[in-house]
N, C-alpha and C. Protein backbone atom coordinates (compact mmCIF):
# COMPACT_ATOMS: atom_id res chain seq x y z
N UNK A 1 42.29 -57.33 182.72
CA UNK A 1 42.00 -58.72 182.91
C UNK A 1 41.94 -59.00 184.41
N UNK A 2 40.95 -60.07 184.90
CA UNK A 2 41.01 -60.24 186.29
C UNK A 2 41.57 -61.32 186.70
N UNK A 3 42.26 -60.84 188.08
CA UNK A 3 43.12 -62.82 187.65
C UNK A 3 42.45 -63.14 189.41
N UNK A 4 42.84 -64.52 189.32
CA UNK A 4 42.22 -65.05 190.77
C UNK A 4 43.65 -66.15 191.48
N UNK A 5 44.08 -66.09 192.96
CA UNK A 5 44.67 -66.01 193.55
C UNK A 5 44.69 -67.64 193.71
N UNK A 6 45.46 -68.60 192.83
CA UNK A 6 45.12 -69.65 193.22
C UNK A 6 46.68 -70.46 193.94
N UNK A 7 46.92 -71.51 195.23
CA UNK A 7 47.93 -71.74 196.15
C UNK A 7 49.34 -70.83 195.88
N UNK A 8 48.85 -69.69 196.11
CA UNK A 8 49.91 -68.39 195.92
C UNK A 8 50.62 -68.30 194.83
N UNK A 9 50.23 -68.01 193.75
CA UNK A 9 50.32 -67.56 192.39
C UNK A 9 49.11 -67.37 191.64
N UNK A 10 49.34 -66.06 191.03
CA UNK A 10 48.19 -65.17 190.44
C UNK A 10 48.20 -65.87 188.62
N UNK A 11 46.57 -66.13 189.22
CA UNK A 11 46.33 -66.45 187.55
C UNK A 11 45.20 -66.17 186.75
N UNK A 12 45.67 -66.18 185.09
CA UNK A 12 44.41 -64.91 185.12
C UNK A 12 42.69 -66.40 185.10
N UNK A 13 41.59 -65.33 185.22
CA UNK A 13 40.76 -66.47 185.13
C UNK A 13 40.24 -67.86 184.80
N UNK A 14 40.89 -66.99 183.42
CA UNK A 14 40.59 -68.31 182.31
C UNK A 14 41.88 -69.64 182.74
N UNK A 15 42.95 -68.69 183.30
CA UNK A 15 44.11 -70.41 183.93
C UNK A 15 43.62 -71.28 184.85
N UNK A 16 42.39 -70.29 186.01
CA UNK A 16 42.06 -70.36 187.12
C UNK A 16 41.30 -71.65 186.69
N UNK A 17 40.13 -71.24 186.03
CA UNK A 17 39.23 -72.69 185.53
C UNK A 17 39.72 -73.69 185.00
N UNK A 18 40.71 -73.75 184.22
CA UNK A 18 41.58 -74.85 183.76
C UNK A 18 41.94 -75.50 184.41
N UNK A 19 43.26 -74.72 185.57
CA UNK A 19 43.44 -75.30 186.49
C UNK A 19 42.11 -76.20 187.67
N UNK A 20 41.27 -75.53 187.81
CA UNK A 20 40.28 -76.33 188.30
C UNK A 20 39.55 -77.40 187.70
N UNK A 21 39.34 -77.49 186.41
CA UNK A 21 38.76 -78.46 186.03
C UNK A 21 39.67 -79.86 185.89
N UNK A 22 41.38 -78.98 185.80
CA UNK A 22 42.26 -80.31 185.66
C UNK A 22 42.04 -80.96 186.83
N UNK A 23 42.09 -80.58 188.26
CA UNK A 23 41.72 -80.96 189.39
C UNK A 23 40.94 -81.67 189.46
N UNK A 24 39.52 -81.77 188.94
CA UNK A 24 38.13 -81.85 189.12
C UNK A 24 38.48 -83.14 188.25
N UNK A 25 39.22 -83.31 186.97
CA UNK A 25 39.04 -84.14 186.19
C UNK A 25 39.99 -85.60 186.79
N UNK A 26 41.08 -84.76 187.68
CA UNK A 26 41.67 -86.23 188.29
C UNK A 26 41.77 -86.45 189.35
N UNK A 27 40.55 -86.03 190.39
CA UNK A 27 40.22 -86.61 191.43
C UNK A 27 38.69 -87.68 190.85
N UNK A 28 38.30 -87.24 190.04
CA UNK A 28 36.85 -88.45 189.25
C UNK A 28 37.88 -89.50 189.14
N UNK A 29 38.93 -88.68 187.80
CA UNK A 29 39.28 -90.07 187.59
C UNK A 29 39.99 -91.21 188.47
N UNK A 30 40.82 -90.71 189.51
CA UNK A 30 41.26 -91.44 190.58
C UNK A 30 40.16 -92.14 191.60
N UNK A 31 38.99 -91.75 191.79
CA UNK A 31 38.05 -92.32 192.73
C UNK A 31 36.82 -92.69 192.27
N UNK A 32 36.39 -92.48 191.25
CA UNK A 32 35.33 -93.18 190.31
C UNK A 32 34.26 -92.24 190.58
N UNK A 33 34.16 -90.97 191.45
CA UNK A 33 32.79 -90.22 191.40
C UNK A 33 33.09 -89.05 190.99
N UNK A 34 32.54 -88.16 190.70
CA UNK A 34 32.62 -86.65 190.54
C UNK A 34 32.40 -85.89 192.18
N UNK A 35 33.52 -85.17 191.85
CA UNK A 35 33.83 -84.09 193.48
C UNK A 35 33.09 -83.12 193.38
N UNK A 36 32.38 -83.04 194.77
CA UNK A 36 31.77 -81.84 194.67
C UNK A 36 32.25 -80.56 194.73
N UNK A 37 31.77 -79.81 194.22
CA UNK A 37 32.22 -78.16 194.35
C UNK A 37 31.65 -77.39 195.23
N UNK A 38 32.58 -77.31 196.21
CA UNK A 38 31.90 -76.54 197.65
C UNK A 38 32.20 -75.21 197.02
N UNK A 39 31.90 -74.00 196.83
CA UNK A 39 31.91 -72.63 197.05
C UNK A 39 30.73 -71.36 197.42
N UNK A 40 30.97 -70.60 197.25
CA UNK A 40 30.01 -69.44 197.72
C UNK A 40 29.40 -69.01 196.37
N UNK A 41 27.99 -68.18 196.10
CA UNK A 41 27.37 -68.01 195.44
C UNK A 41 28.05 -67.41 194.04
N UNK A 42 28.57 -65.93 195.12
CA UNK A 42 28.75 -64.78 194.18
C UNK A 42 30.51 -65.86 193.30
N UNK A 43 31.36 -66.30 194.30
CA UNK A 43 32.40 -66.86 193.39
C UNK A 43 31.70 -67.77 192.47
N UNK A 44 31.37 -68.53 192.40
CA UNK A 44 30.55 -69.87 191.42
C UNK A 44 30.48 -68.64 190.47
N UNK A 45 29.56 -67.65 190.47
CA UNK A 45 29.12 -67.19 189.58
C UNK A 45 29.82 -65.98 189.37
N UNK A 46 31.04 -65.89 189.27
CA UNK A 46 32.60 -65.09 188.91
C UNK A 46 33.37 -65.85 188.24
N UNK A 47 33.72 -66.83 188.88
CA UNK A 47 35.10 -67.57 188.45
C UNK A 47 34.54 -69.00 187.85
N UNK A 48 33.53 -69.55 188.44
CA UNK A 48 33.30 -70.90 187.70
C UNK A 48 32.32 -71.04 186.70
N UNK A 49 31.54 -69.75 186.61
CA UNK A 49 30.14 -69.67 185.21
C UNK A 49 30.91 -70.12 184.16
N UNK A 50 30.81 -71.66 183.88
CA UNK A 50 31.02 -71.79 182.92
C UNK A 50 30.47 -73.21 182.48
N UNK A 51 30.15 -73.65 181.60
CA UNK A 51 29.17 -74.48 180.96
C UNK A 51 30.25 -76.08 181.49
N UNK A 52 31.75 -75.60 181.39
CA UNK A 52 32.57 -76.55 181.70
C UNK A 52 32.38 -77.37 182.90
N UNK A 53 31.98 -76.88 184.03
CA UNK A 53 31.98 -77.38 185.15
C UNK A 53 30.36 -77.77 185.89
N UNK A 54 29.13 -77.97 184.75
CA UNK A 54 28.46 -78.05 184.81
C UNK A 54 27.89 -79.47 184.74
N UNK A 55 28.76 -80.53 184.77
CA UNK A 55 28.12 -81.84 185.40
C UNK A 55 28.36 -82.07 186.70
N UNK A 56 29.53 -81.38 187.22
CA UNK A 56 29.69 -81.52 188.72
C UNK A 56 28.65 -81.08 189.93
N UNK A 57 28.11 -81.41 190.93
CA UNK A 57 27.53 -81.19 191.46
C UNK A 57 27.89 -79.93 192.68
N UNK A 58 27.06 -79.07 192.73
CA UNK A 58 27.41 -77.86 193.72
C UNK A 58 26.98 -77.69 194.83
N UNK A 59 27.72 -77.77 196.14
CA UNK A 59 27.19 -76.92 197.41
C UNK A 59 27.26 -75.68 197.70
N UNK A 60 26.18 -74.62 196.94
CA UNK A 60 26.82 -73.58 197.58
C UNK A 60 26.70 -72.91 198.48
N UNK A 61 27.41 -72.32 199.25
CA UNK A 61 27.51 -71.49 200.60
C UNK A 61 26.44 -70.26 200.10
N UNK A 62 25.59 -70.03 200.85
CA UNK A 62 24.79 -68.96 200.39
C UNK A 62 23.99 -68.53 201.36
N UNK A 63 24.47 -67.90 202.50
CA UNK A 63 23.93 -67.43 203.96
C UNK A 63 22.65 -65.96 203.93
N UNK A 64 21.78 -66.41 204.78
CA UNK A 64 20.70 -65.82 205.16
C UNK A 64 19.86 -65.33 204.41
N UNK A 65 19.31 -65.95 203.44
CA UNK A 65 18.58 -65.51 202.58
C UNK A 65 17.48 -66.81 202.43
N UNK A 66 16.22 -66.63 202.10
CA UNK A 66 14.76 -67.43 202.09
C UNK A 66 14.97 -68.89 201.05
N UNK A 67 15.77 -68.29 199.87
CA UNK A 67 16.32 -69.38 198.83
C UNK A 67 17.85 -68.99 198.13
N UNK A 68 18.21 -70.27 197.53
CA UNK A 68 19.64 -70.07 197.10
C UNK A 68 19.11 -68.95 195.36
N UNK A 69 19.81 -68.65 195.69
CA UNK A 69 19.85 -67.56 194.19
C UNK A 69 20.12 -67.73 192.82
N UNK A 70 21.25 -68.95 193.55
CA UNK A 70 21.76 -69.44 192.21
C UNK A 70 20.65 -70.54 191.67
N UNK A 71 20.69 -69.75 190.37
CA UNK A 71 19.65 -71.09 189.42
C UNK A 71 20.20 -72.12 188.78
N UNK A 72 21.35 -72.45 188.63
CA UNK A 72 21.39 -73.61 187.99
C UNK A 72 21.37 -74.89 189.02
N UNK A 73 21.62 -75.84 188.62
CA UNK A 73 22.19 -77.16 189.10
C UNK A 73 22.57 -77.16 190.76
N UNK A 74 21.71 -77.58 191.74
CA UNK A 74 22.96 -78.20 192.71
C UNK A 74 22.44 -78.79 193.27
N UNK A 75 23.17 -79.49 194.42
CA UNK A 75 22.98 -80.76 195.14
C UNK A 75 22.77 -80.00 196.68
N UNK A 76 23.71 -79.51 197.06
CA UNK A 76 23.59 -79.01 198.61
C UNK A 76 23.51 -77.38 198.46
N UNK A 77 22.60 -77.21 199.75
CA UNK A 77 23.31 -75.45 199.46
C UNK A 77 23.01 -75.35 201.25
N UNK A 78 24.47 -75.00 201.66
CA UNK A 78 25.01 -74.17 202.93
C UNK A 78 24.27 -72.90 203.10
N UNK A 79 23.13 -73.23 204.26
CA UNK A 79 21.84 -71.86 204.27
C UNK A 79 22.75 -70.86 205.57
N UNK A 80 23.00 -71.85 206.33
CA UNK A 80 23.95 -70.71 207.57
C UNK A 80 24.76 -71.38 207.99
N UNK A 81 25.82 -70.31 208.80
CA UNK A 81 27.23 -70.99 209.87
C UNK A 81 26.66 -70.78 211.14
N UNK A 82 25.61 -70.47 211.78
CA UNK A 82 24.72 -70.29 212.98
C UNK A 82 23.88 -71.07 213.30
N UNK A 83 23.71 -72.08 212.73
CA UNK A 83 22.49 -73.02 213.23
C UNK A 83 23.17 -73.41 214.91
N UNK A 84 21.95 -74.04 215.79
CA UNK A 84 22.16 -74.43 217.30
C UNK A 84 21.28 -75.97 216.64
N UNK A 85 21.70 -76.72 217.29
CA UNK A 85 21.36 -78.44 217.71
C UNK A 85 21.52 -78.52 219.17
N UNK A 86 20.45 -79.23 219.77
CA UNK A 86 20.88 -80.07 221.16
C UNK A 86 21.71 -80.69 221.26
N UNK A 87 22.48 -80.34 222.46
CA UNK A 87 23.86 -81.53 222.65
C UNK A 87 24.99 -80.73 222.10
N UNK A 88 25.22 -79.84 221.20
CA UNK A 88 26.01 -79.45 220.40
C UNK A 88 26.72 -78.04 221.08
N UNK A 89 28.25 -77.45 221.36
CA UNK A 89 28.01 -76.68 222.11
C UNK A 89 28.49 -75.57 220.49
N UNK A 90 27.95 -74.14 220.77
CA UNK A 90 28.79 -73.09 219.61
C UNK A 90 27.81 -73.48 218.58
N UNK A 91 27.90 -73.40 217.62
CA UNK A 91 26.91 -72.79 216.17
C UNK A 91 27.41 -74.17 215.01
N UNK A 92 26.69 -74.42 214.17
CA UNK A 92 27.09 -75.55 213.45
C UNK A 92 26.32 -75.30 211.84
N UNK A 93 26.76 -75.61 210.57
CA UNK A 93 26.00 -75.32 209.62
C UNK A 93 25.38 -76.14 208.93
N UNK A 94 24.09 -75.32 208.88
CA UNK A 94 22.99 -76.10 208.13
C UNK A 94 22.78 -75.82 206.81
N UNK A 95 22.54 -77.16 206.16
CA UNK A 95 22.44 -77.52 205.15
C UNK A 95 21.01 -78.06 204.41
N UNK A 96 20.90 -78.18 203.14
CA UNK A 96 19.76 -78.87 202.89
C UNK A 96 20.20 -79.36 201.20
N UNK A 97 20.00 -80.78 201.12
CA UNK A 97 20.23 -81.43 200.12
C UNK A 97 19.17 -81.75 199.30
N UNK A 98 19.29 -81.14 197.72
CA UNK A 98 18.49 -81.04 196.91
C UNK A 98 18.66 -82.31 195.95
N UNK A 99 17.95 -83.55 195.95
CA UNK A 99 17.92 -84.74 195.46
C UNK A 99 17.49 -86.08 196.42
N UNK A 100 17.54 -87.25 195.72
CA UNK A 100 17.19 -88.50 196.42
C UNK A 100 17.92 -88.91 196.83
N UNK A 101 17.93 -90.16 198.16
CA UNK A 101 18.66 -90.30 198.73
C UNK A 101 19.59 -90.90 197.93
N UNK A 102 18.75 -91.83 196.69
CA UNK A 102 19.50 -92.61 195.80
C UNK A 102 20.61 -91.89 195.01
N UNK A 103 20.61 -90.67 194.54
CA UNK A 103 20.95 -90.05 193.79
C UNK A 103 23.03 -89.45 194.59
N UNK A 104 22.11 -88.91 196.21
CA UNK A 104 23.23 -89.07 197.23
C UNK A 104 24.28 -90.07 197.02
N UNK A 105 23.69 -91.43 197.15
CA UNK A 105 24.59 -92.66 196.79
C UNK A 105 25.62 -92.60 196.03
N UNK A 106 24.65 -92.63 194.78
CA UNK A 106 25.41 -92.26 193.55
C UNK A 106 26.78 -91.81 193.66
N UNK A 107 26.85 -90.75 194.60
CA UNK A 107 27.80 -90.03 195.11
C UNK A 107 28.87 -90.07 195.38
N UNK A 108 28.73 -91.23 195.92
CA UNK A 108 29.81 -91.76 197.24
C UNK A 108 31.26 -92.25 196.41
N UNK A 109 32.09 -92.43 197.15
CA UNK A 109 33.10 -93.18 196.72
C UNK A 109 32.53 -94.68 196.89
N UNK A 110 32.60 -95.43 196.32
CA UNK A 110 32.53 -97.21 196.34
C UNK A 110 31.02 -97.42 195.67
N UNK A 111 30.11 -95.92 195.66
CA UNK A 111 28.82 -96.69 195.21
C UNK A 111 28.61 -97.44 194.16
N UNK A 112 29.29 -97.79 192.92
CA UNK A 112 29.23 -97.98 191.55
C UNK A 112 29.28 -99.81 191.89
N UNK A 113 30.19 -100.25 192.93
CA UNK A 113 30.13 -101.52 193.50
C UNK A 113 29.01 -102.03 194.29
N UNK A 114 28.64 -100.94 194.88
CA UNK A 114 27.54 -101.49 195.78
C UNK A 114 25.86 -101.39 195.50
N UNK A 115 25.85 -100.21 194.07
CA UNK A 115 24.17 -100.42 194.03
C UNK A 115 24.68 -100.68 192.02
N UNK A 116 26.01 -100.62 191.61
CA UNK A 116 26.18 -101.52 190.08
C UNK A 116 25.88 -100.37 189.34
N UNK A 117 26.40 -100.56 188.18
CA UNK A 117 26.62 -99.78 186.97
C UNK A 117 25.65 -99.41 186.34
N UNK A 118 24.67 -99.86 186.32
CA UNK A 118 23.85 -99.79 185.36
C UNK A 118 22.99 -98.17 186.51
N UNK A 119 22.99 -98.08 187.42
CA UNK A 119 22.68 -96.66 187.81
C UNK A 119 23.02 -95.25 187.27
N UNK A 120 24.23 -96.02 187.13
CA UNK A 120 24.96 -94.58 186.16
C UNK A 120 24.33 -94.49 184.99
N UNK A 121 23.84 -95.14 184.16
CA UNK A 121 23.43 -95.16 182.71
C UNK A 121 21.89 -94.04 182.80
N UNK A 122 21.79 -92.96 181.68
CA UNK A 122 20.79 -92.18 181.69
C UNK A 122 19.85 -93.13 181.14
């Protein structure tokens, strides 16, 4: 069995996702949006492939390559930790966000007040 290393205690996978989704389920419910899931390609698709965590939206880290790999679902994907900007001194990472700006909103903490409920509705 493979277990994964979660705030220093070993647990096996299947605790690992539990434990994460309990997370996942009461930071929504405390702030009214769904948290994003920052991770890296190959983990997402180790430890989180699972149908469970598939309304949350994903950034994943997924360096130097033409496109993200991963096919399902996401919102951001982290292309490098090397990007240069003017003005900026050292390396900074670039990103590129897959959706509308509206959709971004959506996002936010407070948006449900400020563009109303009825956005949320499919």
């Amino acid at each position: 069995m493979a277990t994964c290393r979660l705030f220093s205690t070993w647990q096996s996978d299947d605790d690992f996702r539990k434990s994460v989704l309990q997370w996942l389920q009461i930071v929504e419910q405390h702030y009214g949006v769904k948290p994003v899931i920052y991770t890296y390609y190959k983990f997402k698709m180790k430890y989180l492939d699972d149908a469970a965590f598939d309304p949350y939206p994903y950034w994943i880290a997924h360096y130097y390559v033409e496109e993200v790999e991963y096919k399902g679902p996401w919102k951001f994907w982290q292309h490098t930790d090397v990007g240069r900007l003017p003005g900026i001194k050292g390396y900074v990472d670039f990103n590129i966000y897959n959706g509308s700006y509206y959709d971004l909103r959506k996002m936010t903490i407070g948006a449900r007040e400020l563009i109303g409920d009825d956005a949320y509705t499919d």
